[in-house]
C-alpha atoms as a PDB file:
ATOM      1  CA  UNK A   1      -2.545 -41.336  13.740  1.00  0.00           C
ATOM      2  CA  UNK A   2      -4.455 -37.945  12.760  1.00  0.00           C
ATOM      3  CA  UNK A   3      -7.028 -36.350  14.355  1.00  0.00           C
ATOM      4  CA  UNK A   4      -9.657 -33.646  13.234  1.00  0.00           C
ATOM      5  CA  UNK A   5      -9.997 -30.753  15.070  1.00  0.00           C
ATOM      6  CA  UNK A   6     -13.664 -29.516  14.751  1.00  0.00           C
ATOM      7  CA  UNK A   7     -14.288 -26.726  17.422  1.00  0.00           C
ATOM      8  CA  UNK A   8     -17.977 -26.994  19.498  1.00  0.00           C
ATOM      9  CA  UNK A   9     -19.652 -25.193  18.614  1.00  0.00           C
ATOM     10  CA  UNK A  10     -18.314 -23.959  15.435  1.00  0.00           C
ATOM     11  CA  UNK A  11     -17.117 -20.141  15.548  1.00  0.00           C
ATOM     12  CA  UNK A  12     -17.223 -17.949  12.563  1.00  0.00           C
ATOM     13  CA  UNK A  13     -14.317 -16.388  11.333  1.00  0.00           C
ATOM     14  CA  UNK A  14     -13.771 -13.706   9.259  1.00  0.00           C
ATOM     15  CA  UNK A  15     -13.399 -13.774   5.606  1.00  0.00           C
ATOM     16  CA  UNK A  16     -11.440 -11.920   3.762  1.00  0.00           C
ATOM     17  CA  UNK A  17     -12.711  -9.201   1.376  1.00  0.00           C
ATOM     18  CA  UNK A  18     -11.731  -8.126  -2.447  1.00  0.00           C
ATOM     19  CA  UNK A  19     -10.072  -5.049  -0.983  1.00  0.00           C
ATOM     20  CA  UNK A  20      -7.800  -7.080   1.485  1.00  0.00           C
ATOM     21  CA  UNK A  21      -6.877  -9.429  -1.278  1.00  0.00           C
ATOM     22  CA  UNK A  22      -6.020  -5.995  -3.426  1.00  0.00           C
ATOM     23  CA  UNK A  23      -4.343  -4.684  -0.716  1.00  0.00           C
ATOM     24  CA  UNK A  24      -2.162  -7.933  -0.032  1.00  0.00           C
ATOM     25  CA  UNK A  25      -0.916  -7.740  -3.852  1.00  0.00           C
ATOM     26  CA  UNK A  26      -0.166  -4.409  -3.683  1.00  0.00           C
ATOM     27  CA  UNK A  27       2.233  -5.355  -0.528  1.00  0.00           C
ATOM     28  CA  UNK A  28       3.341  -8.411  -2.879  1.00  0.00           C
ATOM     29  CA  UNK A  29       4.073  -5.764  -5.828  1.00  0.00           C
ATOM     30  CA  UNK A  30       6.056  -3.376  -4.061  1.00  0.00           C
ATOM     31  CA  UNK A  31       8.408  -6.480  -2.022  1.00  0.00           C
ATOM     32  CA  UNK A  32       8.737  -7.804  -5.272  1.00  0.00           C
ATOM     33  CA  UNK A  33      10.084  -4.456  -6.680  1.00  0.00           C
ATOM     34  CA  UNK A  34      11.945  -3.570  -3.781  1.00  0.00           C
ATOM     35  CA  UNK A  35      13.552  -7.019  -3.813  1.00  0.00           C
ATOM     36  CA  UNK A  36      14.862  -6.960  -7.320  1.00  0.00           C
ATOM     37  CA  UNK A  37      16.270  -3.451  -7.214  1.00  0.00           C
ATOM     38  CA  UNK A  38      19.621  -3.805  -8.491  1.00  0.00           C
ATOM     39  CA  UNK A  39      20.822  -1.011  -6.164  1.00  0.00           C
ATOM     40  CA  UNK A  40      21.638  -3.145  -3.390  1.00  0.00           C
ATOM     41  CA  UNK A  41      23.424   0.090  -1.116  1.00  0.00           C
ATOM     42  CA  UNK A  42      22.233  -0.518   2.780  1.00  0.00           C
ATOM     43  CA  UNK A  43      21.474   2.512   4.245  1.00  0.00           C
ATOM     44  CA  UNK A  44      19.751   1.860   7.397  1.00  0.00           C
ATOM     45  CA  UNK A  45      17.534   4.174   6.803  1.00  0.00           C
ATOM     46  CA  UNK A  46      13.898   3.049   7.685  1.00  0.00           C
ATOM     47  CA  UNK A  47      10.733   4.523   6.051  1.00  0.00           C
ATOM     48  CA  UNK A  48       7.120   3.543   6.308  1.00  0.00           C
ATOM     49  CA  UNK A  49       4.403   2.759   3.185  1.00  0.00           C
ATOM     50  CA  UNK A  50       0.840   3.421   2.545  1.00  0.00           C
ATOM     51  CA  UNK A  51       0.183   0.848  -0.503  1.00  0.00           C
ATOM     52  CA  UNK A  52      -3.032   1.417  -1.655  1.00  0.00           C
ATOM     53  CA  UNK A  53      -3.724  -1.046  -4.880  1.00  0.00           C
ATOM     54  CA  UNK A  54      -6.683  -1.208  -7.579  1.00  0.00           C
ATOM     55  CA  UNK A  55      -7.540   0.689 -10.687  1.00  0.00           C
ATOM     56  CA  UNK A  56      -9.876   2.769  -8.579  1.00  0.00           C
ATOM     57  CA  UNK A  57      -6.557   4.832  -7.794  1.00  0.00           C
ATOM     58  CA  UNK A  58      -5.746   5.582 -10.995  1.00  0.00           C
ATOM     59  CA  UNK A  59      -8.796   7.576 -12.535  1.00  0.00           C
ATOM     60  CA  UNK A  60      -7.438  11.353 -11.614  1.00  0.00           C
ATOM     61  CA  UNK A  61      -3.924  11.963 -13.653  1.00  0.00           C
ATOM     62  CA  UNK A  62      -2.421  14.951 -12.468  1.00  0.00           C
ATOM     63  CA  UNK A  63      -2.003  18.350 -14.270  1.00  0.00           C
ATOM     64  CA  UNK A  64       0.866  17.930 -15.541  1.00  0.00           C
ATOM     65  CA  UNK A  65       0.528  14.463 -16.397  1.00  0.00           C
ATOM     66  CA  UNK A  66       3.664  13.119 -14.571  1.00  0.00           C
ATOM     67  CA  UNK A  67       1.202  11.052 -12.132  1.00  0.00           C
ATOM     68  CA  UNK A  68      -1.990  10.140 -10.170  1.00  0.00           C
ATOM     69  CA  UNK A  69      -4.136  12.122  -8.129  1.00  0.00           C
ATOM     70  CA  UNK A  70      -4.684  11.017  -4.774  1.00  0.00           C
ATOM     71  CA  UNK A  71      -7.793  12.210  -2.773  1.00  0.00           C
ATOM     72  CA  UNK A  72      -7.715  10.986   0.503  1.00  0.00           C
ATOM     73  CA  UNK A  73      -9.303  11.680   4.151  1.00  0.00           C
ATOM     74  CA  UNK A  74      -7.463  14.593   5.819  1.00  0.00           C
ATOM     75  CA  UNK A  75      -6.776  12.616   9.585  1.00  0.00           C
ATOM     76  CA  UNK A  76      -4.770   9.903   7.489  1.00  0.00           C
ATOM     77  CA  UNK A  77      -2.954  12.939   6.001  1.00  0.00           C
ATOM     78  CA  UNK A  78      -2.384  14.061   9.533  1.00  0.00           C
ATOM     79  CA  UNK A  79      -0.958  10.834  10.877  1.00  0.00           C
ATOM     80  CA  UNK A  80       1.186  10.069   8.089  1.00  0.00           C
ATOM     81  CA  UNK A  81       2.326  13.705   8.736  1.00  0.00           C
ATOM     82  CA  UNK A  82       2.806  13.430  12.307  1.00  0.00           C
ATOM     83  CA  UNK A  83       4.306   9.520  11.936  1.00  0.00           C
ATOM     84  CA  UNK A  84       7.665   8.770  13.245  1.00  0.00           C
ATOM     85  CA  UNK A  85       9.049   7.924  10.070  1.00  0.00           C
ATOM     86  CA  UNK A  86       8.884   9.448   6.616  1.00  0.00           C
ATOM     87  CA  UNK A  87       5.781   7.894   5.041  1.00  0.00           C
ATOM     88  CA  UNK A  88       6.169   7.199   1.385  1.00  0.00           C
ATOM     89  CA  UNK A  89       2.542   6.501  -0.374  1.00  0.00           C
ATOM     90  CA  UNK A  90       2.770   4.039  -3.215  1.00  0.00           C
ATOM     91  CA  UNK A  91       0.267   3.731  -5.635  1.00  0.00           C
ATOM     92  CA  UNK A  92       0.105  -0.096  -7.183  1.00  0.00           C
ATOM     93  CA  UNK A  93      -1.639  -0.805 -11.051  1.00  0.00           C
ATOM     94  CA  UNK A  94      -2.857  -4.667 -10.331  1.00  0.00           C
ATOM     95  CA  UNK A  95      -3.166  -5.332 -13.977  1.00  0.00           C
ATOM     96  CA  UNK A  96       0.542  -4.149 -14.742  1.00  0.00           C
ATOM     97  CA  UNK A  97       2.296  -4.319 -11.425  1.00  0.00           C
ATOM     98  CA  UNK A  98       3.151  -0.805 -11.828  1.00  0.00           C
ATOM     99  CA  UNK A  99       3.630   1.354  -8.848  1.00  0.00           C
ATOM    100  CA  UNK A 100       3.991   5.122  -8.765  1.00  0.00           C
ATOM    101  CA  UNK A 101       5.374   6.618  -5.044  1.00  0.00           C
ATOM    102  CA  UNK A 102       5.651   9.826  -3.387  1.00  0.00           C
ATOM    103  CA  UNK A 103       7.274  11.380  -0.248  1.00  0.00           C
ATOM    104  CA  UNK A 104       4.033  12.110   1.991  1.00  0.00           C
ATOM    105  CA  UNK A 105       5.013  15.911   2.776  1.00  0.00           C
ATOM    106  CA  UNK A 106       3.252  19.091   4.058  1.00  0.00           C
ATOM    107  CA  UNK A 107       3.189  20.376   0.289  1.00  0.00           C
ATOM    108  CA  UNK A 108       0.081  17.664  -0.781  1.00  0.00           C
ATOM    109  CA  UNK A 109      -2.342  19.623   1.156  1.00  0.00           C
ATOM    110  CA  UNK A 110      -4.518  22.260  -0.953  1.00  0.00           C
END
């Protein structure tokens, strides 16, 4: 025996936008990397990720061409700076699955 639950009255929920479906393949892109890396050496070591995913990240190369330019808001700067953990910011390409990372560090600002 089954029974449908319909709640009354019916409550919105939210629905979820083009950026938090970008944002959940960019998580899916870098667990699918980090899964697969043939260096399987345990550490122990923890360290926390700003993904950020979409080819809106990926208009600025840097001088040198070795990269991406990323321009963000100065407090998230701050908190990944301050963070507990070394923050590592991953860029993620959605059309290739490429990702490009870098150690978040006092040396970005400027």
């Amino acid at each position: 025996m089954s029974a449908d639950f319909v709640p009354d009255p019916p409550v919105p929920l939210p629905i979820a936008s083009n950026e938090d479906q970008l944002g959940d393949q960019g998580v899916r892109t870098v667990d699918r990397i980090v899964s697969e890396d043939r260096d399987r050496r345990v550490t122990g070591r923890m360290v926390a990720a700003q993904i950020k995913c979409g080819k809106s990240w990926f208009v600025e190369p840097t001088s040198d061409g070795s990269g991406w330019t990323y321009r963000g808001e100065l407090r998230h700067l701050n908190y990944w700076l301050g963070h507990s953990l070394p923050v590592i910011l991953v860029l993620c390409d959605p059309d290739t699955g490429d990702c490009y990372f870098t150690h978040v560090a006092e040396r970005m600002v400027g």
